[in-house]
N, C-alpha and C. Protein backbone atom coordinates (compact mmCIF):
# COMPACT_ATOMS: atom_id res chain seq x y z
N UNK A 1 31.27 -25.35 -17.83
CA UNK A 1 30.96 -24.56 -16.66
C UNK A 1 29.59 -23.93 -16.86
N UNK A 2 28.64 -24.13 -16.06
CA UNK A 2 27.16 -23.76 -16.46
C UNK A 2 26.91 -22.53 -15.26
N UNK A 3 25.96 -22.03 -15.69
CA UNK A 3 25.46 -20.89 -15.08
C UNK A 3 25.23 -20.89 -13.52
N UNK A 4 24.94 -22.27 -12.99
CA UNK A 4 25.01 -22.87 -11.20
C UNK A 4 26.29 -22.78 -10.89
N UNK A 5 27.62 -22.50 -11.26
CA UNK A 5 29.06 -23.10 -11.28
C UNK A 5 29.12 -21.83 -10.35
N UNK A 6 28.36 -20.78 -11.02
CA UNK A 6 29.32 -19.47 -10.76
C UNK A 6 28.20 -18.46 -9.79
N UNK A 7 28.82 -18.05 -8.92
CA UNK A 7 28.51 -17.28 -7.53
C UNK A 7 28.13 -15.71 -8.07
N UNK A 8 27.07 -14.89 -7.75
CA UNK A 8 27.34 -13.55 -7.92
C UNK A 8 28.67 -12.94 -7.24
N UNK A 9 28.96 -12.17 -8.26
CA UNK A 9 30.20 -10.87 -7.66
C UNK A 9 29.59 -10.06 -6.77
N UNK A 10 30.19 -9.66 -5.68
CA UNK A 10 29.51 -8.96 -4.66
C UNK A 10 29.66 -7.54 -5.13
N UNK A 11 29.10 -6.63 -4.48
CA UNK A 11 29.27 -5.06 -5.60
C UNK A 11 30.69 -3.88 -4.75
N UNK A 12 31.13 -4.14 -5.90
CA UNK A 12 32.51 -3.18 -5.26
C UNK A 12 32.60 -1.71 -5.91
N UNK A 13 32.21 -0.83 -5.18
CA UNK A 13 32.47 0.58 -5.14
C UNK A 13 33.33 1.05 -4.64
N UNK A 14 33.38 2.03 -4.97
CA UNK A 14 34.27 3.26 -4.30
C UNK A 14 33.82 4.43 -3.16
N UNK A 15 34.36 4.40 -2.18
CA UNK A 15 33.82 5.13 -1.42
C UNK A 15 34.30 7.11 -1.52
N UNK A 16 33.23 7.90 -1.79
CA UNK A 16 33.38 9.45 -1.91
C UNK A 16 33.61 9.57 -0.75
N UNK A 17 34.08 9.28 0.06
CA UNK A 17 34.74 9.97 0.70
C UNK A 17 36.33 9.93 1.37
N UNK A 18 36.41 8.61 1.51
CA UNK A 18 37.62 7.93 1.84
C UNK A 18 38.51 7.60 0.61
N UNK A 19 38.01 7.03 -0.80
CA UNK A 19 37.99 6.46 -1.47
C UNK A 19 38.96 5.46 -2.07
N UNK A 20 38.55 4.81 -0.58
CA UNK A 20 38.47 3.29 -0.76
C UNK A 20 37.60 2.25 -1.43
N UNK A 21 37.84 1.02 -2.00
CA UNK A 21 36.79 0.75 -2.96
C UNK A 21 36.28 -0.28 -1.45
N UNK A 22 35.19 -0.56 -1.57
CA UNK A 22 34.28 -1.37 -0.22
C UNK A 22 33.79 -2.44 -1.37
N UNK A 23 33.58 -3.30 -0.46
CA UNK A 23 32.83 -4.69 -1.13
C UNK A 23 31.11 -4.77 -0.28
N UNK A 24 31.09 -3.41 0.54
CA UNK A 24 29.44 -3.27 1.17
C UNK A 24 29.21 -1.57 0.80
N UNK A 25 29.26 -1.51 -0.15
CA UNK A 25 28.76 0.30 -0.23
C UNK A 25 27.35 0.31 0.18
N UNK A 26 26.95 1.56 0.74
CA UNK A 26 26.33 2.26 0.84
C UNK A 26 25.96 3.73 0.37
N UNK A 27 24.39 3.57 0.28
CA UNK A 27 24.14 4.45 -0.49
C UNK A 27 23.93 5.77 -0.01
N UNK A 28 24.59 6.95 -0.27
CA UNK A 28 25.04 8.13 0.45
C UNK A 28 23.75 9.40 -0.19
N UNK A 29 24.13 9.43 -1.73
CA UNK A 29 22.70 10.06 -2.31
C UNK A 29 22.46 9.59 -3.70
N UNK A 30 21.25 10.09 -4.08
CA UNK A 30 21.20 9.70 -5.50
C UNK A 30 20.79 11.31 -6.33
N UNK A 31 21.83 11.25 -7.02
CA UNK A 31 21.71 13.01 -8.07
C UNK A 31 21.06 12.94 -9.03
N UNK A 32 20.01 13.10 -9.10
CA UNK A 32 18.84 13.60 -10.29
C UNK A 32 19.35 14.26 -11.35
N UNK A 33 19.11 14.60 -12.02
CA UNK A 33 19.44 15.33 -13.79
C UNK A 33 18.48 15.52 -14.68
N UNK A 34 18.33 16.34 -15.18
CA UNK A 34 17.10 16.61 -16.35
C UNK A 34 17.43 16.08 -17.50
N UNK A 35 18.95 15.80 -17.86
CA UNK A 35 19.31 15.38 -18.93
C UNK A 35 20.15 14.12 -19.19
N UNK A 36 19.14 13.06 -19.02
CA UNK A 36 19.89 11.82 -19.02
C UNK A 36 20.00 11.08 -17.89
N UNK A 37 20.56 10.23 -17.56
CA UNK A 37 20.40 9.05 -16.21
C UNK A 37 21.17 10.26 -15.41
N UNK A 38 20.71 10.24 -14.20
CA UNK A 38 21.71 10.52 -12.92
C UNK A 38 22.06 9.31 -12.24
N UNK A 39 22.77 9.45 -11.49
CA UNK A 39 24.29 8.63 -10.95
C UNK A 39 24.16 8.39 -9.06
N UNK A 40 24.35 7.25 -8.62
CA UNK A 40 24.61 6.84 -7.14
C UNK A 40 25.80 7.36 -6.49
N UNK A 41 26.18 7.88 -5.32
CA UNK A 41 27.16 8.19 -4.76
C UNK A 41 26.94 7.07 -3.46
N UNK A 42 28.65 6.68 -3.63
CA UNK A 42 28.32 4.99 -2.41
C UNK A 42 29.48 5.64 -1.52
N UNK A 43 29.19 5.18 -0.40
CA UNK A 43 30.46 5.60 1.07
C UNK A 43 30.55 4.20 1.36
N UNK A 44 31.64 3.46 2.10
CA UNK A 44 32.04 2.50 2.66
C UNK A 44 31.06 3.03 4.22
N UNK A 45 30.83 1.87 4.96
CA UNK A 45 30.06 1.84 6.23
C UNK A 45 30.70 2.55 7.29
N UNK A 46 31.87 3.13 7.18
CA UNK A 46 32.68 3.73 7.63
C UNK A 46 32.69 5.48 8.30
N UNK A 47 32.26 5.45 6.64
CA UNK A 47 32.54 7.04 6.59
C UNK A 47 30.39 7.29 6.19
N UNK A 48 29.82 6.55 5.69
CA UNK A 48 28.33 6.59 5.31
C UNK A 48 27.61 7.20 6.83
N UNK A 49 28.25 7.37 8.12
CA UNK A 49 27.61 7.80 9.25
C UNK A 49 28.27 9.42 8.88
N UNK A 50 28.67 10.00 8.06
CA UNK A 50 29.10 11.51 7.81
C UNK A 50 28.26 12.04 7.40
N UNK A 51 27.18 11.56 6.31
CA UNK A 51 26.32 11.85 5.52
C UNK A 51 25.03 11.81 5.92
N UNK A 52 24.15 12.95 6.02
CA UNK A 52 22.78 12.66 6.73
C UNK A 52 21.98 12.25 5.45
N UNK A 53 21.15 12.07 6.20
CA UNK A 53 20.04 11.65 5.02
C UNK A 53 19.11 12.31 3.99
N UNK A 54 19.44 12.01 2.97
CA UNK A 54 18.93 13.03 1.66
C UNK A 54 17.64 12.90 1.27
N UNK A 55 16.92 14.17 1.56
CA UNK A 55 15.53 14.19 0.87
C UNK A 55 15.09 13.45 -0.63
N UNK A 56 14.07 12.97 -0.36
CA UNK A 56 13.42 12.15 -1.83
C UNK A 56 13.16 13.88 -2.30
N UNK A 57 13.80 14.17 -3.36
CA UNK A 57 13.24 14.85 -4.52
C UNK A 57 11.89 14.87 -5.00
N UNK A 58 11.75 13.99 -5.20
CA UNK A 58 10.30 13.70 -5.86
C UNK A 58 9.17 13.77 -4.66
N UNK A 59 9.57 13.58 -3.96
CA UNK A 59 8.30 14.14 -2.31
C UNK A 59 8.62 15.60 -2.60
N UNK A 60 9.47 16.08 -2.49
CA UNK A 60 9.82 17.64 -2.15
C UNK A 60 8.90 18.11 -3.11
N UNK A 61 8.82 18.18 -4.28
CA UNK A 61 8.26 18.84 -5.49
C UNK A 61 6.50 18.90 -5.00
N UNK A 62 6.25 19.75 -5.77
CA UNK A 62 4.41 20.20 -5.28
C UNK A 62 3.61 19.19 -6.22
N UNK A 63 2.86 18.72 -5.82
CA UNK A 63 1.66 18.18 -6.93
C UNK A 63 1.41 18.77 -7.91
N UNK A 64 1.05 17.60 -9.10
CA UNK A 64 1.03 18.23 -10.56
C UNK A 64 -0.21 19.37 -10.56
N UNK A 65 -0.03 20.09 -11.39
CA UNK A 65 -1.41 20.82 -11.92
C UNK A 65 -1.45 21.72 -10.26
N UNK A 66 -0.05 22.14 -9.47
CA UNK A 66 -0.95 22.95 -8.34
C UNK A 66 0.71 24.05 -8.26
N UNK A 67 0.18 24.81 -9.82
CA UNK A 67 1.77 25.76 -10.13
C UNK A 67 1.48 27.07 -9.49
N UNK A 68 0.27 27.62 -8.75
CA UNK A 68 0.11 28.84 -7.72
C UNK A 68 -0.19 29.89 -8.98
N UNK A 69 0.74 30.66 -8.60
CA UNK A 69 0.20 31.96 -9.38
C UNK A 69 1.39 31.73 -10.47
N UNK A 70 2.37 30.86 -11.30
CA UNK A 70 3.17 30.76 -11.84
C UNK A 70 2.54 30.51 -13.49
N UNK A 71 2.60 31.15 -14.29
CA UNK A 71 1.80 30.83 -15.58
C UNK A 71 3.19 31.45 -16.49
C-alpha cells in the first residue's frame, strides 16, 4: 500500500459550543499565551455564526520602540 493508496483524513474537531465533533470546523478564535504554544477554538458551521469576529492581537498592540511615557 503506497503513499497514492491513501486519501487525507478530513479534520475532525470538536465544536465549543455544541460539542459535537464536525468533520468542517471552523475557526472561532485563536488564544495567544506568553508561555508556550496557544491553542485553536473550532465551532461546527452551525453554532460558528454565535461568535463574532476576534481581533488580530498582534494589530491591536502599538509599534515597537513607541512605549509613550512607560519606562
Amino acid at each position: 500500500m503506497g503513499t497514492r493508496d491513501k486519501r487525507p483524513r478530513p479534520p475532525v474537531r470538536m465544536c465549543v459550543r455544541c460539542e459535537a465533533t464536525t468533520e468542517t470546523p471552523v475557526v472561532v478564535a485563536a488564544v495567544h499565551q506568553n508561555s508556550g504554544s496557544g491553542f485553536v477554538v473550532y465551532a461546527c458551521r452551525a453554532c460558528a455564526a454565535h461568535y463574532p469576529p476576534q481581533p488580530d492581537v498582534l494589530t491591536a498592540l502599538r509599534p515597537s520602540g513607541d512605549a509613550g511615557d512607560e519606562r
